[in-house]
C-alpha atoms as a PDB file:
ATOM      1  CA  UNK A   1     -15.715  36.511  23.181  1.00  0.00           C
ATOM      2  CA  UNK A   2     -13.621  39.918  22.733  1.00  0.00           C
ATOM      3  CA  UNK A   3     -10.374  37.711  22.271  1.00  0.00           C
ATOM      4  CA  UNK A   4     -11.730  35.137  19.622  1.00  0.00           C
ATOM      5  CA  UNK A   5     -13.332  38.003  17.814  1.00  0.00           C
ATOM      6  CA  UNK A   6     -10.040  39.377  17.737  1.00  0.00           C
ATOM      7  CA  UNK A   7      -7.958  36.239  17.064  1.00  0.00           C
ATOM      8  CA  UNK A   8     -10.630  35.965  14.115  1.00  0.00           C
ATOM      9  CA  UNK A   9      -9.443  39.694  12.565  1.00  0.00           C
ATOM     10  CA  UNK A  10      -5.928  38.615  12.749  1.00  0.00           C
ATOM     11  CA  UNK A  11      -6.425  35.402  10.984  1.00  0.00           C
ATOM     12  CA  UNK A  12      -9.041  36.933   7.994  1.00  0.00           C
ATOM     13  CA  UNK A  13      -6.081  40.062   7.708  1.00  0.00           C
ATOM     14  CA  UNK A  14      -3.160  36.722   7.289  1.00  0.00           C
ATOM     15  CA  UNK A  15      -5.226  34.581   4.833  1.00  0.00           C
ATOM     16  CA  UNK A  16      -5.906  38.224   2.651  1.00  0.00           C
ATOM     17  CA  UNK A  17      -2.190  38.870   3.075  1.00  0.00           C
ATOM     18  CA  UNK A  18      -1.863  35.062   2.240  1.00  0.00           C
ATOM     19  CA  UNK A  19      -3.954  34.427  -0.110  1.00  0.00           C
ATOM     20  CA  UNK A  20      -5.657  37.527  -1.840  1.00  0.00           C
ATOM     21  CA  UNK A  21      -8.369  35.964  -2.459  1.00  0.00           C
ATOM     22  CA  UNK A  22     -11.131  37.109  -5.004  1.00  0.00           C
ATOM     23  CA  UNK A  23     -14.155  36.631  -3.057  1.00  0.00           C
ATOM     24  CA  UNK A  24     -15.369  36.126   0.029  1.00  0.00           C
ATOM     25  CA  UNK A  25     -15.788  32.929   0.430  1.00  0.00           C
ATOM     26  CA  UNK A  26     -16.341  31.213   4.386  1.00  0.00           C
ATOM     27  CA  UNK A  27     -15.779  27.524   2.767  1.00  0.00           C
ATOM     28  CA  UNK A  28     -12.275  28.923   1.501  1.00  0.00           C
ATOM     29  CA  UNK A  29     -11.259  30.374   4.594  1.00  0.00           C
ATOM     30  CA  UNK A  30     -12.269  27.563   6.111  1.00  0.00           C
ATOM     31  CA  UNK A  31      -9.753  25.422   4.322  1.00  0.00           C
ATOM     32  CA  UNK A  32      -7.323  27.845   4.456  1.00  0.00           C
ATOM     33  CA  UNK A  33      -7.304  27.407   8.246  1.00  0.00           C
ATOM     34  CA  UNK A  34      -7.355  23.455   8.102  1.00  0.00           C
ATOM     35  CA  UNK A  35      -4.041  23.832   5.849  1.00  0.00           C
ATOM     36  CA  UNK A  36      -2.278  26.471   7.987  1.00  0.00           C
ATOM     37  CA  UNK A  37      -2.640  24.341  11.161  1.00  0.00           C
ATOM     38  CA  UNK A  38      -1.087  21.189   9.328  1.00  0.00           C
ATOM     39  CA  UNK A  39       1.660  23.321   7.951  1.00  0.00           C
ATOM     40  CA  UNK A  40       2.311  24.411  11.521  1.00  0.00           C
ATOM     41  CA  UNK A  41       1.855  21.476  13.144  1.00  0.00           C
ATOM     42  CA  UNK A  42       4.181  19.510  10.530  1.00  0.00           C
ATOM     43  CA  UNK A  43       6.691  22.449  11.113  1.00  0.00           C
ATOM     44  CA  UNK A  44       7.032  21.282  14.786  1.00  0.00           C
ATOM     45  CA  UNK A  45       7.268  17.946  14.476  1.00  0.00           C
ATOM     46  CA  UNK A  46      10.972  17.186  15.574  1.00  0.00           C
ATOM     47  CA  UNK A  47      13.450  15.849  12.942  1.00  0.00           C
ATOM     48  CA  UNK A  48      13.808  11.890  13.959  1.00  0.00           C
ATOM     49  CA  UNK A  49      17.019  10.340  14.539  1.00  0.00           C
ATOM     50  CA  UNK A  50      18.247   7.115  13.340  1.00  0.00           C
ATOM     51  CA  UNK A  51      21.283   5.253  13.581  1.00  0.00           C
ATOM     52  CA  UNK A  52      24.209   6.522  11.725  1.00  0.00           C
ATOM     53  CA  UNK A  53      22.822   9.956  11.123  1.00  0.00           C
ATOM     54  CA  UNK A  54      25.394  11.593  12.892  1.00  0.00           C
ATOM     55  CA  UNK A  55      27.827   9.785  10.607  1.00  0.00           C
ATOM     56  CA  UNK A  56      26.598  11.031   7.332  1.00  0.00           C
ATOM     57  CA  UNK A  57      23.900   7.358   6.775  1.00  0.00           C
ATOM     58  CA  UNK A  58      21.295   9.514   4.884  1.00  0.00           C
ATOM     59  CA  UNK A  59      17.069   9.624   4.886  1.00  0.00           C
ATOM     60  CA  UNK A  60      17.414   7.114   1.699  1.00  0.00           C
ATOM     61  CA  UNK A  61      19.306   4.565   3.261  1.00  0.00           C
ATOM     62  CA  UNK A  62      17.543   4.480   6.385  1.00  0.00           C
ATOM     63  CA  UNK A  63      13.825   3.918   4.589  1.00  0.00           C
ATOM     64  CA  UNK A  64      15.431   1.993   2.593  1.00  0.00           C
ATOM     65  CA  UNK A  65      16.474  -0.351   5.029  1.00  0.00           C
ATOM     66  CA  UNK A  66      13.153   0.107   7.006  1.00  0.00           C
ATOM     67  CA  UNK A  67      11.122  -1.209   4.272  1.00  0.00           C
ATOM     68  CA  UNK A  68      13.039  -4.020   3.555  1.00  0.00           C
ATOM     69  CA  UNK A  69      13.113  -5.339   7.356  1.00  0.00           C
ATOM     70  CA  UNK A  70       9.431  -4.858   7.399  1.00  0.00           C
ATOM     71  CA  UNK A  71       9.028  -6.594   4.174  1.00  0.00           C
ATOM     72  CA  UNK A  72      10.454  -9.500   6.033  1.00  0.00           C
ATOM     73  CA  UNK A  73       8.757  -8.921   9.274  1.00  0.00           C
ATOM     74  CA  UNK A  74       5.258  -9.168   7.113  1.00  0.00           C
ATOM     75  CA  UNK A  75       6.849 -12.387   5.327  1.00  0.00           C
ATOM     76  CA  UNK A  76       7.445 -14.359   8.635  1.00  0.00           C
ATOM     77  CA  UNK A  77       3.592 -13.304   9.941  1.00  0.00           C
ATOM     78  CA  UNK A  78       2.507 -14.353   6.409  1.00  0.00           C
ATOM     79  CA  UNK A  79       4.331 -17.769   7.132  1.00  0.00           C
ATOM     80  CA  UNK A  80       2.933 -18.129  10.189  1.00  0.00           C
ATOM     81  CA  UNK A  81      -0.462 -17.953   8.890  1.00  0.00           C
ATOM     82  CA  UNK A  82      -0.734 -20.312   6.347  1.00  0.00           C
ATOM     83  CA  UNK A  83       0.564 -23.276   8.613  1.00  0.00           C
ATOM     84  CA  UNK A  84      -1.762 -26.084   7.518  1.00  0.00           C
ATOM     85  CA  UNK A  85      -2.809 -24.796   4.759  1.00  0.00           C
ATOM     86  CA  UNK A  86      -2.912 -25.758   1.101  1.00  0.00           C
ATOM     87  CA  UNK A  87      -0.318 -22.534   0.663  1.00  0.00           C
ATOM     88  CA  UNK A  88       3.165 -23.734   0.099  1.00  0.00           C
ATOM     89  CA  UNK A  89       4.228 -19.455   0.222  1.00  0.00           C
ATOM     90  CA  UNK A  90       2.199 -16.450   0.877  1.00  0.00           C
ATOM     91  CA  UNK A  91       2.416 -15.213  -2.672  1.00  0.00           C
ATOM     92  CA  UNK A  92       0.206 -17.966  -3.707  1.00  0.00           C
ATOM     93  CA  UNK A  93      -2.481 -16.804  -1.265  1.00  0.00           C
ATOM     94  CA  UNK A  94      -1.956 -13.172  -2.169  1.00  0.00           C
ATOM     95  CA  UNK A  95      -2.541 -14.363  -6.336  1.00  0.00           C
ATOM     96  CA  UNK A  96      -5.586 -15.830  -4.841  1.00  0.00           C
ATOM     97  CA  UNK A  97      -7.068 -12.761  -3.020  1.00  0.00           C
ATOM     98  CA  UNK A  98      -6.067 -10.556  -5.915  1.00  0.00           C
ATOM     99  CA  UNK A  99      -7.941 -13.154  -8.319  1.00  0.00           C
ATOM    100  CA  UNK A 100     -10.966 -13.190  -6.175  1.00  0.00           C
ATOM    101  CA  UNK A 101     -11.319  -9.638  -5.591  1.00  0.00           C
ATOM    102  CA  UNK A 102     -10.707  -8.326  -9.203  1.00  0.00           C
ATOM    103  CA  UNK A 103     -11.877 -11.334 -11.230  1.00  0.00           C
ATOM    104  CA  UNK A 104     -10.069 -13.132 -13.905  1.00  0.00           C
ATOM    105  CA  UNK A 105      -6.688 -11.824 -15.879  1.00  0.00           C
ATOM    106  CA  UNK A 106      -3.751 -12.971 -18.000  1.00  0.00           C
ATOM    107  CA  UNK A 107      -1.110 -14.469 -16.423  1.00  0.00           C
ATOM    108  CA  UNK A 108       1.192 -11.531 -17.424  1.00  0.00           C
ATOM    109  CA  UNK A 109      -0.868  -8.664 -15.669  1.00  0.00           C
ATOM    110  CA  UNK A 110      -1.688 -11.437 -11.902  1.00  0.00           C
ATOM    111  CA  UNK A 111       2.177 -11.051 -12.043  1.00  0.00           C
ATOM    112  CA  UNK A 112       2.496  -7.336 -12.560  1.00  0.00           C
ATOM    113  CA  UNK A 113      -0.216  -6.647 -10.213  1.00  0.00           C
ATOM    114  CA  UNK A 114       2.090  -8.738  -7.943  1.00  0.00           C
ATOM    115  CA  UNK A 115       5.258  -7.025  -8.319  1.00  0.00           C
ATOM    116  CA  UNK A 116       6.963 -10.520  -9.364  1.00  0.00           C
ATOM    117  CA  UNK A 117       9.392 -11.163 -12.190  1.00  0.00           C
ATOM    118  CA  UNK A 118       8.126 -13.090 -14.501  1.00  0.00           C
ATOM    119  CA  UNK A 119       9.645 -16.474 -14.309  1.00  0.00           C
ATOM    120  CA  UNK A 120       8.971 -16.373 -10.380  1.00  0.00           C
ATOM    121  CA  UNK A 121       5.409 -15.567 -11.126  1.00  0.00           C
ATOM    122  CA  UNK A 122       4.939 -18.428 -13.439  1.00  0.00           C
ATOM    123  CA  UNK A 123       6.622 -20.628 -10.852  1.00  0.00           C
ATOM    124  CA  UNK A 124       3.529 -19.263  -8.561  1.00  0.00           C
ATOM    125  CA  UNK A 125       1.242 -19.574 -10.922  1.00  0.00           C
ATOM    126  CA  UNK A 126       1.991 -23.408 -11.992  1.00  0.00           C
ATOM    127  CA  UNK A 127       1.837 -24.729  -8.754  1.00  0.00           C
ATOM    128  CA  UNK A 128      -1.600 -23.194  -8.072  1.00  0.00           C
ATOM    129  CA  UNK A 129      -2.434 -25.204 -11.665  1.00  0.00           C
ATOM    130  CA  UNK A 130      -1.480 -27.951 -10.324  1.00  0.00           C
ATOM    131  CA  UNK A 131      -2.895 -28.157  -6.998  1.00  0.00           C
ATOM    132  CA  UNK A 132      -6.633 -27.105  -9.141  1.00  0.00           C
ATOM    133  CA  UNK A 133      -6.632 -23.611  -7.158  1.00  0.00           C
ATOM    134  CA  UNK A 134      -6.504 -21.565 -10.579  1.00  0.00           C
ATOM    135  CA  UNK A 135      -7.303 -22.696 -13.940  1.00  0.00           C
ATOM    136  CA  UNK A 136      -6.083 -21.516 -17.261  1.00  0.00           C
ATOM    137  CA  UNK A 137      -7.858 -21.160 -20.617  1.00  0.00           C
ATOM    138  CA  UNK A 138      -7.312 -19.447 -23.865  1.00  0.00           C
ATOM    139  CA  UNK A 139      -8.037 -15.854 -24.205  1.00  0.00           C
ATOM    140  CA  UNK A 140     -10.814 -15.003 -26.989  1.00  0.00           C
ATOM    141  CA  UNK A 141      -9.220 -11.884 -28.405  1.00  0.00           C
ATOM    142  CA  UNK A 142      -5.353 -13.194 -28.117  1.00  0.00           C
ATOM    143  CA  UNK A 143      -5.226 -17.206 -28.462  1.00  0.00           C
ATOM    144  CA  UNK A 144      -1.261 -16.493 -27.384  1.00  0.00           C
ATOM    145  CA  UNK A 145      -2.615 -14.902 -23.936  1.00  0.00           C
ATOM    146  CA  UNK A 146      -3.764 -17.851 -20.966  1.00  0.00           C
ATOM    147  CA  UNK A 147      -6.549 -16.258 -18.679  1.00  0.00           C
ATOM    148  CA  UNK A 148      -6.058 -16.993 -15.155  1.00  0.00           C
ATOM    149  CA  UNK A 149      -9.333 -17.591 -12.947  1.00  0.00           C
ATOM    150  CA  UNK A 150      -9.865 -19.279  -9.446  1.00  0.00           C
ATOM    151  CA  UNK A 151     -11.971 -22.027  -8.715  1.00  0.00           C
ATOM    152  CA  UNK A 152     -14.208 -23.265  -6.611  1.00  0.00           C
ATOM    153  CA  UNK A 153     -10.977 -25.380  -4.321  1.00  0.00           C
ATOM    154  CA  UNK A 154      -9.366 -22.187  -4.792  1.00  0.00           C
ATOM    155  CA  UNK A 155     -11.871 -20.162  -3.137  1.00  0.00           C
ATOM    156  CA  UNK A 156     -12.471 -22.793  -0.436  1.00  0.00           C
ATOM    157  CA  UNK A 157      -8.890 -22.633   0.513  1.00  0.00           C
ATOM    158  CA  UNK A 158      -9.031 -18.641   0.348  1.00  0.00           C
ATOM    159  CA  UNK A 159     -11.586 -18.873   2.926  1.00  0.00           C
ATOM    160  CA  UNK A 160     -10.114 -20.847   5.528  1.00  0.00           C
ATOM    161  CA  UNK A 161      -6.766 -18.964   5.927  1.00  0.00           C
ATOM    162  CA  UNK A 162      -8.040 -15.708   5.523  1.00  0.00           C
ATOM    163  CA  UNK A 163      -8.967 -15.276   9.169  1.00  0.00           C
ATOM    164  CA  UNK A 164      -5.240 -16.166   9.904  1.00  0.00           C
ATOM    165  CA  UNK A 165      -4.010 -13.856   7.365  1.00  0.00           C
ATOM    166  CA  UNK A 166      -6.279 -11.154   8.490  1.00  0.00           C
ATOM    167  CA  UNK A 167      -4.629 -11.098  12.377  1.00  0.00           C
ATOM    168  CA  UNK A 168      -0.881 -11.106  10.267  1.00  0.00           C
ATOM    169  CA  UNK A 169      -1.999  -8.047   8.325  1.00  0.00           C
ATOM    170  CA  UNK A 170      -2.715  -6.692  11.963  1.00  0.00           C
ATOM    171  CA  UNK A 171       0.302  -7.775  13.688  1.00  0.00           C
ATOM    172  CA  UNK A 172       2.408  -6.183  10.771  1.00  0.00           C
ATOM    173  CA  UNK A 173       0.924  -2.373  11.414  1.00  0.00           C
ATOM    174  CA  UNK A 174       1.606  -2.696  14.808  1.00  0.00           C
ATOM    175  CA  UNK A 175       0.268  -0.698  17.299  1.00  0.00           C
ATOM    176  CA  UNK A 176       0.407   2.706  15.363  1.00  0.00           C
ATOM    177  CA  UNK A 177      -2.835   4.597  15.623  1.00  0.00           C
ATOM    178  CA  UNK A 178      -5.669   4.959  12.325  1.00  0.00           C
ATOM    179  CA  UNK A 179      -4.089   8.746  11.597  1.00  0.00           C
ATOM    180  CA  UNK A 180      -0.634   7.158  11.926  1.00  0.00           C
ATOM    181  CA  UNK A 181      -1.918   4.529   8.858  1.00  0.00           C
ATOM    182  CA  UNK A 182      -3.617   7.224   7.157  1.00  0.00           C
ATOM    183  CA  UNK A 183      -0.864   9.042   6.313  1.00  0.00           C
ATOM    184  CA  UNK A 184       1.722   5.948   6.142  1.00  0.00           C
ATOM    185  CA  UNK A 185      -1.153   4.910   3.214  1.00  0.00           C
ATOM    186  CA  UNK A 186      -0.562   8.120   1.615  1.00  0.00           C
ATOM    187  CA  UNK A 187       2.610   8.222   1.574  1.00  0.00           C
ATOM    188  CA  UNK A 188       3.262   4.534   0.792  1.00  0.00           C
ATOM    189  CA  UNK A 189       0.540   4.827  -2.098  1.00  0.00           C
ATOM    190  CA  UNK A 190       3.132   7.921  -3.538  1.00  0.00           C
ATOM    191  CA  UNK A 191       5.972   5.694  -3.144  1.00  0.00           C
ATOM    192  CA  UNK A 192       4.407   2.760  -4.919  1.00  0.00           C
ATOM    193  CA  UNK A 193       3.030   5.050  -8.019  1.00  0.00           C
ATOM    194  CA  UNK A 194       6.480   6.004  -8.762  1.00  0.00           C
ATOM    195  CA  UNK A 195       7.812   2.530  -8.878  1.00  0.00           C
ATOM    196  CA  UNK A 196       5.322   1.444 -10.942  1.00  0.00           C
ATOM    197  CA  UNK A 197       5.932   4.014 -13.345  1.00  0.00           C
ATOM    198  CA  UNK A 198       9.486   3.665 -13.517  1.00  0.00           C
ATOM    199  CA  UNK A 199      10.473   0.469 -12.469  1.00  0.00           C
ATOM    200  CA  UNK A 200       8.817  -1.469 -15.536  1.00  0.00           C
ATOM    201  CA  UNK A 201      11.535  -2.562 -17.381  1.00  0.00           C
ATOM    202  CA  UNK A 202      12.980  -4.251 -14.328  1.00  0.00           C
ATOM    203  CA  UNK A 203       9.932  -7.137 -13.591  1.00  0.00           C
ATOM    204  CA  UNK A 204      10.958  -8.865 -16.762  1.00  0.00           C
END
């Protein structure tokens, strides 16, 4: 155990060097360690190549064409699954799930939550109307405002394409592993909050 022991001193001398901390504290150590082995092991992680890098095609350009092929990639699964459905697109099944899972809304913030501009969310929106999936009434507070809610139809046809939809959420992550989605999540949700804060005045 002479060389752990020793390997133990050298770490508790780096985090004081480190850190300096104020007390002795194992938790904080302990954390201290879990953050110096991701720092290391991010530091070896080879810089990825892509095509055109050697050219001068920069990071931006490449995720920004990444995310738009895989927006289409998920589109043509999201097709796929709603063959024989009630669906005419996968947006209207996605203003369904979103309905059923956080209950009823105007129609301006189903087509925020969406990411839609707003005539091509009303477009959505209408056609669920009229095929009785969603219903509209008048808000209490704002008579202006319509409140959105799904019905009964609306849930039935939720239910039967959501096993389909479920296996083309699956085939669009692939075969990466759970600490692969993890951080893709993370980093994904960081991407999203910033457009969201700053891309308002674009989903008009």
């Amino acid at each position: 155990m002479y060389k752990l022991i020793n390997e133990l001193v050298l770490l508790v001398e780096e985090y004081e060097k480190s850190v300096n901390p104020q007390h002795e504290d194992v938790a904080l150590f302990g954390q201290w360690l879990h953050e110096r082995k991701q720092l290391r092991k991010q530091a070896t992680l080879a810089e990825p190549d892509w095509l055109g890098k050697t050219s001068g095609r920069s990071p931006e350009s490449v995720i920004n064409t990444s995310l738009v092929h895989l927006y289409r990639f998920a589109r043509l699964h999201a097709k796929a699954a709603i063959i024989d459905s009630e669906f005419a697109t996968p947006d209207e099944l996605i203003y369904l799930i979103n309905l059923r899972a956080m209950g009823n809304m105007t129609k301006t913030a189903l087509i925020r939550l969406n990411v839609h501009e707003k005539s091509a969310g009303i477009q959505i929106i209408n056609r669920l109307i009229m095929n009785e999936l969603v219903e509209q009434v008048q808000g209490d507070q704002d008579k202006r405002s319509k409140i959105i809610s799904i019905t009964e139809k609306g849930i039935q046809a939720l239910e039967n394409s959501m096993e389909n939809f479920r296996k083309a959420s699956v085939e669009v992550t692939g075969d990466i592993d759970h600490h692969d989605k993890m951080e893709l999540i993370r980093i994904l949700n960081k991407l999203e909050g910033y457009h969201m804060e700053h891309s308002r005045s674009l989903l008009q």
